[in-house]
C-alpha atoms as a PDB file:
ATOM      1  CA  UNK A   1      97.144 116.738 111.486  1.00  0.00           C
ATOM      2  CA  UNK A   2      99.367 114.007 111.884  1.00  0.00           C
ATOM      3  CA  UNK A   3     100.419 111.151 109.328  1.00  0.00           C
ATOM      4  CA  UNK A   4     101.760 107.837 109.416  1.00  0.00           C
ATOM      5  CA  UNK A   5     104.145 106.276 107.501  1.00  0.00           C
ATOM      6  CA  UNK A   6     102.991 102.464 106.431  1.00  0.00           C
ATOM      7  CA  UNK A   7     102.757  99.462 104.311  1.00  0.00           C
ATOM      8  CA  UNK A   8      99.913  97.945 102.813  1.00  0.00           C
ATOM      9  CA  UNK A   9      99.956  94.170 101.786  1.00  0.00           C
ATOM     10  CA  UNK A  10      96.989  93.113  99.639  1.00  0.00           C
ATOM     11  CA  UNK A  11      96.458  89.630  98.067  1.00  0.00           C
ATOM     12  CA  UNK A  12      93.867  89.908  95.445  1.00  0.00           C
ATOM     13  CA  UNK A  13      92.767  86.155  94.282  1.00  0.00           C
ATOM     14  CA  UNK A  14      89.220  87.509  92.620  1.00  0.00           C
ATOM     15  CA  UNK A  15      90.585  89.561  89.608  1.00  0.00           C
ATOM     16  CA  UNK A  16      87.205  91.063  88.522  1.00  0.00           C
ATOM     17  CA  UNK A  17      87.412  93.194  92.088  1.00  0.00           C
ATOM     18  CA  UNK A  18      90.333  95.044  90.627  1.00  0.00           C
ATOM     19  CA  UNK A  19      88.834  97.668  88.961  1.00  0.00           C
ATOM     20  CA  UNK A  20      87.180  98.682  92.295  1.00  0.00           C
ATOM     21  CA  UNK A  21      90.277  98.158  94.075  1.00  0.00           C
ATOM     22  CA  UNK A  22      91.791 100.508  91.753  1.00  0.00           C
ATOM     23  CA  UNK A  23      89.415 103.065  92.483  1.00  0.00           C
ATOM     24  CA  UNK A  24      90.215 103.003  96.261  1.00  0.00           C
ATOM     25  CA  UNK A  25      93.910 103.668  95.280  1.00  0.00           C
ATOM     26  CA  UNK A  26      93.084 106.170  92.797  1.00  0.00           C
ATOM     27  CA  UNK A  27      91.458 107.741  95.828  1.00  0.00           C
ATOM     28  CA  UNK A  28      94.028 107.695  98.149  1.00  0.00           C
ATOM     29  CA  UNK A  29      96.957 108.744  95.491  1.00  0.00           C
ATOM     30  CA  UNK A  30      97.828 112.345  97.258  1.00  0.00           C
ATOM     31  CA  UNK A  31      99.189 109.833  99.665  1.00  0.00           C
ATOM     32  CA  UNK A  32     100.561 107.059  97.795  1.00  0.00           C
ATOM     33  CA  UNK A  33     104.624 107.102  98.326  1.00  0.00           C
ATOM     34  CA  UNK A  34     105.175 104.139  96.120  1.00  0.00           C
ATOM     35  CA  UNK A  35     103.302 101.223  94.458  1.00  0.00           C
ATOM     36  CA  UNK A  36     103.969  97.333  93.815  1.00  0.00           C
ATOM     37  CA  UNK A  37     102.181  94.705  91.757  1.00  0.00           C
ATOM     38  CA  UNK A  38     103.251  91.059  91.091  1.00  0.00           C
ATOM     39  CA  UNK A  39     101.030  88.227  89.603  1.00  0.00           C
ATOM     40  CA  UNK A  40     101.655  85.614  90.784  1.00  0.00           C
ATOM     41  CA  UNK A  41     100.294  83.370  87.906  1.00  0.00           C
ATOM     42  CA  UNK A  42     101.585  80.183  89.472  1.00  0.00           C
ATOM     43  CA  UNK A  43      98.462  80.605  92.427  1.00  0.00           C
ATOM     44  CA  UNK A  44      96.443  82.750  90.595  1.00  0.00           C
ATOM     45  CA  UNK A  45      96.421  85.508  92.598  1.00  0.00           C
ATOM     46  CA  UNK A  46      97.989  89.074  92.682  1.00  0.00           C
ATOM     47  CA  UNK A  47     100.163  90.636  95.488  1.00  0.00           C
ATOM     48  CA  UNK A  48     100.307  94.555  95.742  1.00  0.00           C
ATOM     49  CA  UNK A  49     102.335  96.536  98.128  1.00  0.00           C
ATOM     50  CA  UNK A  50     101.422  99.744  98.753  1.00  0.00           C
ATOM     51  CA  UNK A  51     103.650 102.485 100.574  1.00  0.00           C
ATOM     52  CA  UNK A  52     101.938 105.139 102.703  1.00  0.00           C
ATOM     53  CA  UNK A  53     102.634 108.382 104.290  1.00  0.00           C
ATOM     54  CA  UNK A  54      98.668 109.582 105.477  1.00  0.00           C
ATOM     55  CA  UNK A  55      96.564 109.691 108.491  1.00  0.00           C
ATOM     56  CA  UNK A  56      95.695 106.565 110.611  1.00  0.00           C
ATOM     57  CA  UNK A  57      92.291 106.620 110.095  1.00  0.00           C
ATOM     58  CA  UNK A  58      92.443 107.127 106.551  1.00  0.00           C
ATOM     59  CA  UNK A  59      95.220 104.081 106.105  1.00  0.00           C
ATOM     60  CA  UNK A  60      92.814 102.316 108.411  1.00  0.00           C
ATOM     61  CA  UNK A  61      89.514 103.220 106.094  1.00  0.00           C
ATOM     62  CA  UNK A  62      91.407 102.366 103.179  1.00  0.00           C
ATOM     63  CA  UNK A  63      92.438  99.206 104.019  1.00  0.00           C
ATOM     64  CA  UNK A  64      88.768  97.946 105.774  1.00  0.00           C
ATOM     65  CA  UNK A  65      86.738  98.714 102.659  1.00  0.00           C
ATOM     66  CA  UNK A  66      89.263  96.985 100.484  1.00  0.00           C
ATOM     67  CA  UNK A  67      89.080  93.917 102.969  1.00  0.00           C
ATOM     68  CA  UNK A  68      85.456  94.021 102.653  1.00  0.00           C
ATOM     69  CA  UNK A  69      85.729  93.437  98.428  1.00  0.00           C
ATOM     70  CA  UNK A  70      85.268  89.460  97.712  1.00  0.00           C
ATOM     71  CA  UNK A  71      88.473  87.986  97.070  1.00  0.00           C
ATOM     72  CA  UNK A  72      90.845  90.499  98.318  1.00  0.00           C
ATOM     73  CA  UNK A  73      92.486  90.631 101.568  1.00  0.00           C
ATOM     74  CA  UNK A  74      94.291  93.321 103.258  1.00  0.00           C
ATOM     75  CA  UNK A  75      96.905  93.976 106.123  1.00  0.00           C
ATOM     76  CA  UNK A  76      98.655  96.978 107.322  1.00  0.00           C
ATOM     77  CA  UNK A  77     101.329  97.154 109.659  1.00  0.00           C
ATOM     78  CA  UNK A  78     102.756 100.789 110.762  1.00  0.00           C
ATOM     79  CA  UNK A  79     106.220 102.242 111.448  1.00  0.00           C
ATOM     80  CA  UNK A  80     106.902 104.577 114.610  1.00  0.00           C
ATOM     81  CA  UNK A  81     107.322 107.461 112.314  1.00  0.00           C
ATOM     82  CA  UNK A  82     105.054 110.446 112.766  1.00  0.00           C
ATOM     83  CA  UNK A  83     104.919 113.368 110.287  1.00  0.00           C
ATOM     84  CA  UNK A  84     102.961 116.643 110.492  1.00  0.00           C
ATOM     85  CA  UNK A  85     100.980 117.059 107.889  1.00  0.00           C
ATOM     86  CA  UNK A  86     101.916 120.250 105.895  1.00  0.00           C
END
């Protein structure tokens, strides 16, 4: 199987969805590479990068049903690198 490495931007601006926001990551962990979080008090809102080395359609999955929460939005853009899964 083939993975893909990626980034995840997320703006969360409803901060009761973050507990089920969490859960997605919490799901997708084995392929986390890396994690960040910033409030942005200021706008009330939160941004989160998220790092990825994992199949498309999961990164794609992943990032649709957190798009779908109220109040969070999410984008993904991909790099050319291609890994075989191990």
């Amino acid at each position: 199987m083939e993975t893909r490495v990626a980034i995840m931007s997320i703006i969360v601006s409803d901060m009761d969805k973050t507990g089920e926001l969490n859960e997605y990551l919490h799901d997708a962990a084995p392929y986390i590479i890396g994690r960040m979080g910033i409030p942005y008090r200021k706008c009330g809102i939160s941004i989160i990068s998220i790092a990825l080395d994992a199949p498309q359609d999961l990164i794609s999955a992943l990032s649709g049903k957190i798009g779908k929460l109220e109040g969070v939005s999410s984008k993904v853009v991909y790099s050319s690198v291609i890994n075989e899964a191990e």
